[in-house]
N, C-alpha and C. Protein backbone atom coordinates (compact mmCIF):
# COMPACT_ATOMS: atom_id res chain seq x y z
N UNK A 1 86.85 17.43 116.62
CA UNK A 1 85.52 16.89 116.46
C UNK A 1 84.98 17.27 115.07
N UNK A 2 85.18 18.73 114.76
CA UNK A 2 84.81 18.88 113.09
C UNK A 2 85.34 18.16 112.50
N UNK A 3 86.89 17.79 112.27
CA UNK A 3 87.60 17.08 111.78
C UNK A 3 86.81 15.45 111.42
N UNK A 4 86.18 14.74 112.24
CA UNK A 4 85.66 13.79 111.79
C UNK A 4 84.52 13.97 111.25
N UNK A 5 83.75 14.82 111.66
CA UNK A 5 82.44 14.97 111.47
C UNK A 5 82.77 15.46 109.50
N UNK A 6 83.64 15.73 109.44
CA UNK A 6 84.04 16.47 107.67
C UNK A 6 84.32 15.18 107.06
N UNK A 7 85.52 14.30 108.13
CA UNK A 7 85.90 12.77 107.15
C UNK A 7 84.33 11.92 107.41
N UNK A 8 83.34 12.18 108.04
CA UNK A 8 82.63 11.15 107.90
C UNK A 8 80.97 10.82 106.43
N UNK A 9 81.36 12.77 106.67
CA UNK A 9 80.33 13.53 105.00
C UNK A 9 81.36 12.88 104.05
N UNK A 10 82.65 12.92 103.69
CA UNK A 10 83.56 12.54 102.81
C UNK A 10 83.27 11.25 102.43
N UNK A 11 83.41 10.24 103.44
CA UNK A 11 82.95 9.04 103.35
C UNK A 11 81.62 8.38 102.93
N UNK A 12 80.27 9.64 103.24
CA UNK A 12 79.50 9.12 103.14
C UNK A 12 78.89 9.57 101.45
N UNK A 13 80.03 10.36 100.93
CA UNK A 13 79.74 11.24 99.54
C UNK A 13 80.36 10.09 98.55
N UNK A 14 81.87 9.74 98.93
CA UNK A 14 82.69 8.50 97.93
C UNK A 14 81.30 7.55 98.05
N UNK A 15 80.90 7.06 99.05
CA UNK A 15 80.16 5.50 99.29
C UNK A 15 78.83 5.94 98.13
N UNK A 16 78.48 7.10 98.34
CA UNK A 16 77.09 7.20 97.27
C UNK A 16 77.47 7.44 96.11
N UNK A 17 78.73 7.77 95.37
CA UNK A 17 79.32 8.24 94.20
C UNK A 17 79.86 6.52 93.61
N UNK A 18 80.13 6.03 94.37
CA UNK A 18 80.56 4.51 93.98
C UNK A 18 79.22 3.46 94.07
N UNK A 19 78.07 3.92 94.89
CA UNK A 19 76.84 3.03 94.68
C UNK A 19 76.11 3.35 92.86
N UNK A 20 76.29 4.81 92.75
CA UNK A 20 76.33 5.51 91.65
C UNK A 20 75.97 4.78 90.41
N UNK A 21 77.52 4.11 90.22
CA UNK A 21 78.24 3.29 89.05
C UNK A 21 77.45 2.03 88.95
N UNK A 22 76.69 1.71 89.76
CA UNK A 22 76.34 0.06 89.92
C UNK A 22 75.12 0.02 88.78
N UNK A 23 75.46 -1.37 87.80
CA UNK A 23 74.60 -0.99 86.56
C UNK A 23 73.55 -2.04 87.23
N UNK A 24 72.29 -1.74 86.75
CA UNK A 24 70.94 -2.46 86.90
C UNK A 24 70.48 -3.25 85.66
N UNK A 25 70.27 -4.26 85.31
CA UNK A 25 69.53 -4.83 84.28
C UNK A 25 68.76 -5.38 84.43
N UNK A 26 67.81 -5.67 83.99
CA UNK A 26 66.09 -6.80 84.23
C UNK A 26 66.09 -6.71 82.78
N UNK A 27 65.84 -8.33 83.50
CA UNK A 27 65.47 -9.08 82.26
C UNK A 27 64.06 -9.75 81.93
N UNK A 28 63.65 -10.28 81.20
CA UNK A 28 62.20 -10.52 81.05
C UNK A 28 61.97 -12.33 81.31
N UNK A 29 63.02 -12.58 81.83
CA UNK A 29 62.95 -14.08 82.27
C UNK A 29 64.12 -14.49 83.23
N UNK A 30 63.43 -15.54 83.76
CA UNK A 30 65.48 -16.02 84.61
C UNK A 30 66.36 -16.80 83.77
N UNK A 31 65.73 -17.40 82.55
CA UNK A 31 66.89 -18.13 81.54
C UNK A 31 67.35 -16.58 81.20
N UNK A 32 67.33 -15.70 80.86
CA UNK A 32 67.92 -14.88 80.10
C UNK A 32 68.87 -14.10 81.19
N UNK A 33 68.26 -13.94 82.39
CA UNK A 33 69.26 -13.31 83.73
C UNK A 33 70.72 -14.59 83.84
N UNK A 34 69.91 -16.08 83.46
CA UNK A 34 71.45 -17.26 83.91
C UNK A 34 71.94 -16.78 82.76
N UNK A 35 71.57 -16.75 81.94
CA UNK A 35 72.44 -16.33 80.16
C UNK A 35 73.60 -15.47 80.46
N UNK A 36 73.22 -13.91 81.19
CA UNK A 36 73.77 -13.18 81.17
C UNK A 36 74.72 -13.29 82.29
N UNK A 37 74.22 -14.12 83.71
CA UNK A 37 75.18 -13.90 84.57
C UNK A 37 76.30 -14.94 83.76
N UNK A 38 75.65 -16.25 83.52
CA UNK A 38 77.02 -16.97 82.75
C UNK A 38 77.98 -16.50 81.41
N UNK A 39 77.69 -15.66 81.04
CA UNK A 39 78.31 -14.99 80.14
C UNK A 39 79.48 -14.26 80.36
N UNK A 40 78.87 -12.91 81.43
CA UNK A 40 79.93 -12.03 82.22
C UNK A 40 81.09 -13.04 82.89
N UNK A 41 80.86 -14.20 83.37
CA UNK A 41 81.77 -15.03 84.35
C UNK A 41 82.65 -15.84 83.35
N UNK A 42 82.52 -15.87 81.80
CA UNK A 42 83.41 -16.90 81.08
C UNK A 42 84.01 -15.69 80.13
N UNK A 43 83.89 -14.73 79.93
CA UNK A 43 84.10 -13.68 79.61
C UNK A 43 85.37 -12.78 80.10
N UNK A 44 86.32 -12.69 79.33
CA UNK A 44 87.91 -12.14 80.56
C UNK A 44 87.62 -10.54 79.74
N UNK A 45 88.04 -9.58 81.26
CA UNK A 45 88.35 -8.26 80.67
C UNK A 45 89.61 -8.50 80.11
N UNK A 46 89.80 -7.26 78.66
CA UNK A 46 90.83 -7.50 78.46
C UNK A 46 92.08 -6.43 79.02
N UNK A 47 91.28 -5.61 79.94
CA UNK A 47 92.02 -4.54 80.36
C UNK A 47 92.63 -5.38 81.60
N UNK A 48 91.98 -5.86 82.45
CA UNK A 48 92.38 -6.90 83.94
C UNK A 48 93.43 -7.83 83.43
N UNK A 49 92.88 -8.64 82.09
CA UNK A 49 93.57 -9.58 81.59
C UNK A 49 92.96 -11.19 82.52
N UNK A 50 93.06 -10.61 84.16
CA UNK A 50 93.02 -11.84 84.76
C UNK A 50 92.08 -11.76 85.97
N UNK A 51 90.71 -11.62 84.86
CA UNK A 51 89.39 -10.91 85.76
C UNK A 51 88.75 -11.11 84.36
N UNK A 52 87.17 -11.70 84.96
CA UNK A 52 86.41 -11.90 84.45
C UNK A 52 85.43 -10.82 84.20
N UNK A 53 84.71 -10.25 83.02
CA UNK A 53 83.57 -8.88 82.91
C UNK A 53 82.80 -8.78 84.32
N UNK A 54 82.36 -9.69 84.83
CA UNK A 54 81.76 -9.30 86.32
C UNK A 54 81.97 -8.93 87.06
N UNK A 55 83.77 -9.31 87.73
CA UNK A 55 83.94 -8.57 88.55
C UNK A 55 84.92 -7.13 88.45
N UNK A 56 85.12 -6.88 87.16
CA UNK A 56 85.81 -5.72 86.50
C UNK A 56 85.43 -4.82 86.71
N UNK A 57 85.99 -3.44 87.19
CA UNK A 57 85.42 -2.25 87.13
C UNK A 57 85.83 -1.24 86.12
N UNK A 58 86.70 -2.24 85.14
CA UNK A 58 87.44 -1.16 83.57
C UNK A 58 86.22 -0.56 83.08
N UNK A 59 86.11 0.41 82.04
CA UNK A 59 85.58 0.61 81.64
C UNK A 59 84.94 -0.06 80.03
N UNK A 60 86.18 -0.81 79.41
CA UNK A 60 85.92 -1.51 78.95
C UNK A 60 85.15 -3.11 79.14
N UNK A 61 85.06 -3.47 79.84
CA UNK A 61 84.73 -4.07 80.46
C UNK A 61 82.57 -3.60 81.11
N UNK A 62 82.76 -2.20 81.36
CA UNK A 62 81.39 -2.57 81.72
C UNK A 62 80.87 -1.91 80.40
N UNK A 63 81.45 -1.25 79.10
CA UNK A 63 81.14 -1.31 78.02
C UNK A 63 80.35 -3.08 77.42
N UNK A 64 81.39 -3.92 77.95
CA UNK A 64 81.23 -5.67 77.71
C UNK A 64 80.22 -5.81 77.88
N UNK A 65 79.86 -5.71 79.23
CA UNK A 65 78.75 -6.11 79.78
C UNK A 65 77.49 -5.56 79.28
N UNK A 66 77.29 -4.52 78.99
CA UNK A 66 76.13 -3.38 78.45
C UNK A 66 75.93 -4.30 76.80
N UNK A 67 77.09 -4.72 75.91
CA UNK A 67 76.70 -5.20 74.92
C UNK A 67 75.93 -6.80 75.40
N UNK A 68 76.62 -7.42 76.56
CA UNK A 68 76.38 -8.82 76.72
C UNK A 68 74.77 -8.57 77.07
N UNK A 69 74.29 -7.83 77.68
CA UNK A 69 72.97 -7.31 77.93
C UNK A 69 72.13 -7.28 76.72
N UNK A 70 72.94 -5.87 76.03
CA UNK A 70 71.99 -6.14 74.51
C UNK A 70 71.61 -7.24 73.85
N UNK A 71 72.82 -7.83 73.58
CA UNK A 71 72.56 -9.19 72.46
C UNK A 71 71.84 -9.66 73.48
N UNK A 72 71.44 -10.93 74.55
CA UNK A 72 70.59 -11.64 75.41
C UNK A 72 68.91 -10.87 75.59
N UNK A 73 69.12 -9.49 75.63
CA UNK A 73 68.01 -9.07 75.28
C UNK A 73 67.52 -9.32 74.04
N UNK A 74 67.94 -9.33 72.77
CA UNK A 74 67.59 -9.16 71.55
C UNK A 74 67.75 -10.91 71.32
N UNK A 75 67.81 -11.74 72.15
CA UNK A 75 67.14 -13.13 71.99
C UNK A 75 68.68 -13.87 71.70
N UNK A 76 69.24 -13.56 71.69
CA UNK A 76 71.00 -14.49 71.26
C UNK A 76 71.25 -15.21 72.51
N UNK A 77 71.72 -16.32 71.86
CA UNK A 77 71.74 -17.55 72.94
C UNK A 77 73.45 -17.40 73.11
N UNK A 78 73.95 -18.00 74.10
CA UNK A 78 75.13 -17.90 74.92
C UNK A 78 76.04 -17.92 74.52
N UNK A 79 76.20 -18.93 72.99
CA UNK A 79 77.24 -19.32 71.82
C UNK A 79 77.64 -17.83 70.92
N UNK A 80 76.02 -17.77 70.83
CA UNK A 80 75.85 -16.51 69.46
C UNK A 80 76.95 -14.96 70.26
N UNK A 81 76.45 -14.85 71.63
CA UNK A 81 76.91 -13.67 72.40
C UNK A 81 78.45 -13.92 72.12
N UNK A 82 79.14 -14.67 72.67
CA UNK A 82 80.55 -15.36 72.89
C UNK A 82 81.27 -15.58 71.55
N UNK A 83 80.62 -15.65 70.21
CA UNK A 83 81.22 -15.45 69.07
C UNK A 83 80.97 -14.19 68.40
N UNK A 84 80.28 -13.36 69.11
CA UNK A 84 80.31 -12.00 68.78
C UNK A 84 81.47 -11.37 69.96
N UNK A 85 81.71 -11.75 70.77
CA UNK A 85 82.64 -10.95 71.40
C UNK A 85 83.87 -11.50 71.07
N UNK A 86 84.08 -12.80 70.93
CA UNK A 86 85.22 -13.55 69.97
C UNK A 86 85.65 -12.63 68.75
N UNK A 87 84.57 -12.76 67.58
CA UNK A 87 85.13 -12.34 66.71
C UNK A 87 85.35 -10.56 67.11
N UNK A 88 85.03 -10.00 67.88
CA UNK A 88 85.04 -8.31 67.93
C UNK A 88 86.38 -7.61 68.94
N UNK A 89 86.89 -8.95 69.74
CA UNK A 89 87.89 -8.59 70.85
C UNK A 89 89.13 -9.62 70.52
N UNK A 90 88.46 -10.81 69.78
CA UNK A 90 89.84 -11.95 69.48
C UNK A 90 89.23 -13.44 70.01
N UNK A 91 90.07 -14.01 70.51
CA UNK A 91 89.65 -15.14 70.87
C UNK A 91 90.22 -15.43 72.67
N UNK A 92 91.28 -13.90 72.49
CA UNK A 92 91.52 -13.78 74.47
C UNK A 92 90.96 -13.36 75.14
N UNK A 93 89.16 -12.92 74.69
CA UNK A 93 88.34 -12.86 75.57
C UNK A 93 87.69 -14.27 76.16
N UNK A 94 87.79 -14.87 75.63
CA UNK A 94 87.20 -16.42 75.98
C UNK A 94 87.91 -17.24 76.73
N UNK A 95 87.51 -17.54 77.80
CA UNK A 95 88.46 -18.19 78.92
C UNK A 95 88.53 -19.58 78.44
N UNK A 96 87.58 -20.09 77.45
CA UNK A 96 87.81 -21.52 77.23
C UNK A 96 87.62 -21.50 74.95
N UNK A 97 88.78 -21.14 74.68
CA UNK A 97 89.03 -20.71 73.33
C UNK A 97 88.59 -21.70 72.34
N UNK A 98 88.34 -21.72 71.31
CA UNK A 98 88.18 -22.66 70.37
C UNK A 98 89.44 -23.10 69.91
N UNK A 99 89.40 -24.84 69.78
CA UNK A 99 90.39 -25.61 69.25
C UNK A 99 90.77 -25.04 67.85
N UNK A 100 91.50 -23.99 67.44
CA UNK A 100 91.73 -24.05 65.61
C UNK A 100 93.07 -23.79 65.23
N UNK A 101 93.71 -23.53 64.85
CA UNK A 101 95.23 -23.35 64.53
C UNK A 101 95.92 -22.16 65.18
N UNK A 102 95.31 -21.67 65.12
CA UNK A 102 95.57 -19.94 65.93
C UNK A 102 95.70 -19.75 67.50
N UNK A 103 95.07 -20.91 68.51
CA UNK A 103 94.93 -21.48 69.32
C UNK A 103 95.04 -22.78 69.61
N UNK A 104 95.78 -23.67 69.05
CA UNK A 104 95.89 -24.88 69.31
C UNK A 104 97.36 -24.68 70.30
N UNK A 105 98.35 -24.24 70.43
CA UNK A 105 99.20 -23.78 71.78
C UNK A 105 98.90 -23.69 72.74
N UNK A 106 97.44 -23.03 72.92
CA UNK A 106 97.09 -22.63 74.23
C UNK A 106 96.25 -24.03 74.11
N UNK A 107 96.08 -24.86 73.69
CA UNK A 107 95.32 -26.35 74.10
C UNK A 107 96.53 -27.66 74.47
N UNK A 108 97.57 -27.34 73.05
CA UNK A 108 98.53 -28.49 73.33
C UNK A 108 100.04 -28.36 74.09
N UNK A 109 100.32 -27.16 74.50
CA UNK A 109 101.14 -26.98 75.46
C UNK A 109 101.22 -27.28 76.56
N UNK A 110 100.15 -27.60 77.61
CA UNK A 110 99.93 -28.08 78.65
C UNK A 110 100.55 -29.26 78.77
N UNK A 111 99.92 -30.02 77.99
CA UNK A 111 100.65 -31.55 77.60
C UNK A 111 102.01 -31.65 76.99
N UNK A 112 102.64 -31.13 76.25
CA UNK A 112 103.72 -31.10 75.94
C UNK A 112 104.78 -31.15 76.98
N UNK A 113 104.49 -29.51 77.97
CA UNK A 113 105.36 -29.35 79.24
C UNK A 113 105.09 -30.52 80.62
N UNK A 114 103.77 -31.21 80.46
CA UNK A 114 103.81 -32.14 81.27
C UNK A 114 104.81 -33.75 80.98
N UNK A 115 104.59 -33.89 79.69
CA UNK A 115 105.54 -34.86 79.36
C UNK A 115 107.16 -34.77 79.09
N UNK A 116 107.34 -33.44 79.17
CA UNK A 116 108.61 -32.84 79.15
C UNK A 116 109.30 -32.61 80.53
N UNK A 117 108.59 -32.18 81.38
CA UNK A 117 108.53 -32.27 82.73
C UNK A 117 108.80 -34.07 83.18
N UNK A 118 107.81 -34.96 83.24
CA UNK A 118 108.09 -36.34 83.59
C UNK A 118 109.23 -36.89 82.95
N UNK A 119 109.80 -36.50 81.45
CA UNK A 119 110.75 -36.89 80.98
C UNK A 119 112.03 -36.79 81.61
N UNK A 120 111.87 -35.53 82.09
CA UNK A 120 112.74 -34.66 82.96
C UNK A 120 112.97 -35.18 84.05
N UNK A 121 112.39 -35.85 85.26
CA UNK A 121 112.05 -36.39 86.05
C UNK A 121 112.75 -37.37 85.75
N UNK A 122 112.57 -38.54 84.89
CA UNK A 122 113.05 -39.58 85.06
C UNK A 122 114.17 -39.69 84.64
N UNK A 123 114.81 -38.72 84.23
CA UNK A 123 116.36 -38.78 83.41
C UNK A 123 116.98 -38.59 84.73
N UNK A 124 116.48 -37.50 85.22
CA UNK A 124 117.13 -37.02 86.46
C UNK A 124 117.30 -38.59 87.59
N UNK A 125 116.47 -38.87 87.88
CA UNK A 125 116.19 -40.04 88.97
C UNK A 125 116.99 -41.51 87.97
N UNK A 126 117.49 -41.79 87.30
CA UNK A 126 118.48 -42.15 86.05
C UNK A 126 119.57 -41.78 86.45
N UNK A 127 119.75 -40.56 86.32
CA UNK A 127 120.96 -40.35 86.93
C UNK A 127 121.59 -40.07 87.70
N UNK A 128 121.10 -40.31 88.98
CA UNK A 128 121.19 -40.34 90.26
C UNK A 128 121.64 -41.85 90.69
N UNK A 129 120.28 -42.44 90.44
CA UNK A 129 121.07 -44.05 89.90
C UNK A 129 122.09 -44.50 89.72
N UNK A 130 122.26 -43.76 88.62
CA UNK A 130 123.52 -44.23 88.19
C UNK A 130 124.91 -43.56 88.75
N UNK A 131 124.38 -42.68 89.47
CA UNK A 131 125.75 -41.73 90.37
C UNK A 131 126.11 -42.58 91.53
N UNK A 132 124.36 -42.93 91.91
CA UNK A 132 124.95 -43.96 92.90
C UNK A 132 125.48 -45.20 93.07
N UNK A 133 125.16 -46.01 91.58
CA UNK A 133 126.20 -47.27 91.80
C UNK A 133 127.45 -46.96 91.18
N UNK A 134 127.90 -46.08 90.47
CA UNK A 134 129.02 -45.82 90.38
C UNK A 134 129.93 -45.48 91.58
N UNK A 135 129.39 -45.18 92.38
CA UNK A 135 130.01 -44.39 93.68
C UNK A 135 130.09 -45.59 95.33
N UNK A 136 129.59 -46.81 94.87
CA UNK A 136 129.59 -47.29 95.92
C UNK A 136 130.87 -48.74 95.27
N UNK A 137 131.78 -48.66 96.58
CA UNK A 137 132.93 -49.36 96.61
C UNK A 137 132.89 -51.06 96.37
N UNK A 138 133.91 -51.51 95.43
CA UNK A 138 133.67 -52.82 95.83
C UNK A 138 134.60 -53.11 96.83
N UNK A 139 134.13 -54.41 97.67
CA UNK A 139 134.72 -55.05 98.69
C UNK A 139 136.31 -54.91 98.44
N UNK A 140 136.96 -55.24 97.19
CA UNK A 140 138.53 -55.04 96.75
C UNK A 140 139.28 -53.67 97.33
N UNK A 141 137.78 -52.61 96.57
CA UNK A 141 138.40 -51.72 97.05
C UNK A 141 138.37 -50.82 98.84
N UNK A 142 137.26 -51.37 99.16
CA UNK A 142 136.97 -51.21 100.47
C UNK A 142 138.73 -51.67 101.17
N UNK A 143 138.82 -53.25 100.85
CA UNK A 143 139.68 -53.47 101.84
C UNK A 143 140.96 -52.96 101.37
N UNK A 144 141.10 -52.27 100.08
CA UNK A 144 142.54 -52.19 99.89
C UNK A 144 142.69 -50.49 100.84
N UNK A 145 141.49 -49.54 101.04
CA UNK A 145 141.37 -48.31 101.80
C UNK A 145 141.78 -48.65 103.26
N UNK A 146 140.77 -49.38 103.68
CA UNK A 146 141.83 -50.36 105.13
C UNK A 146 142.82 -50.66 105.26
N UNK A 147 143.66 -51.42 104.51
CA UNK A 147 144.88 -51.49 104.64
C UNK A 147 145.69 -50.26 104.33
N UNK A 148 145.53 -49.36 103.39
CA UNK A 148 146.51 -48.56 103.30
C UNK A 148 145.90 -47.30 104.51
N UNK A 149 145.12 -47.54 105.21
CA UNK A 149 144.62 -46.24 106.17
C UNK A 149 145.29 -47.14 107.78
N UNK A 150 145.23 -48.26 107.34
CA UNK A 150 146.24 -49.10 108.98
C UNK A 150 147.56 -49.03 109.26
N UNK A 151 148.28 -48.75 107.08
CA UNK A 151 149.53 -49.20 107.37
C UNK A 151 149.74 -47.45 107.51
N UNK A 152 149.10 -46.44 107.09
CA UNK A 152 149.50 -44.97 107.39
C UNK A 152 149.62 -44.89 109.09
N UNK A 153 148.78 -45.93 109.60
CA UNK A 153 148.94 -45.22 111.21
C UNK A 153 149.59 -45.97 111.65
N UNK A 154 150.25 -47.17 111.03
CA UNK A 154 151.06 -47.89 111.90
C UNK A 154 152.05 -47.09 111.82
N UNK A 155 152.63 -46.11 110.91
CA UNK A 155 154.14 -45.34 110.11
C UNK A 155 154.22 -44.11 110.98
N UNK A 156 152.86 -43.68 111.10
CA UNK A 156 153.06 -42.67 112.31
C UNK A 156 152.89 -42.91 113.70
N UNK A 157 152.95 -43.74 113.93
CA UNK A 157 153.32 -44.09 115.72
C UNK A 157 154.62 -44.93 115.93
């Protein structure tokens, strides 16, 4: 009975040590609260890689967020925030990157492997085609298999 009564203080010490961590911000308007929630959500940690600043618990990451706060406080509109974290982290914080040479792979590869893919596709289904009329008998030869499969069983009986 102590035994739980010890795991249930344990439990109830982690749960307040992890409410702890939870950051608070107010803002002085709700455009500036949508600013910020849309920000954190287009925004990739780069520690997760494959997690957005919101729902990250890196530390880098709630470093992110504390700046995404600042700038929106200090009046920077959504672009201004997102090319300050662009230029300060790269351009693999941005889930939707700018078209420029440095990133044009991650825009025109998609398409490339899709038409490479269908290309693929149809060569294949081509040559299947073509496996299959190669492979189907003409009548000549149909009947010349008959006869020599009649005259084998006439030789063995």
């Amino acid at each position: 009975m102590k035994f739980i009564g010890i795991m249930g203080f344990l439990w109830l010490i982690v749960g307040l040590a992890q409410a702890s961590n939870a950051e608070v911000y107010t803002f002085d308007n709700p455009t500036d609260e949508q600013t910020y929630q849309s920000l954190t959500e287009e925004l990739r940690c780069l520690v997760c890689q494959n997690q957005n600043i919101a729902d990250s618990n890196a530390e880098l990451a709630q470093d992110m967020r504390r700046k995404t706060y600042e700038l929106v406080k200090q009046g920077k509109n959504k672009q201004e925030v997102a090319d300050f974290m662009a230029e300060r982290y790269g351009d693999f914080v941005l889930y939707k990157p700018p078209f420029k040479p440095e990133t044009a792979i991650l825009w025109i590869a998609p398409f490339v492997m899709l038409i490479a893919a269908v290309w693929l596709l149809l060569r294949a289904i081509r040559a299947r085609r073509n496996a299959d009329e190669t492979a189907r008998l003409s009548e000549r030869q149909l009947q010349e298999a008959t006869d020599l499969l009649s005259s084998t069983k006439h030789k063995s009986s």
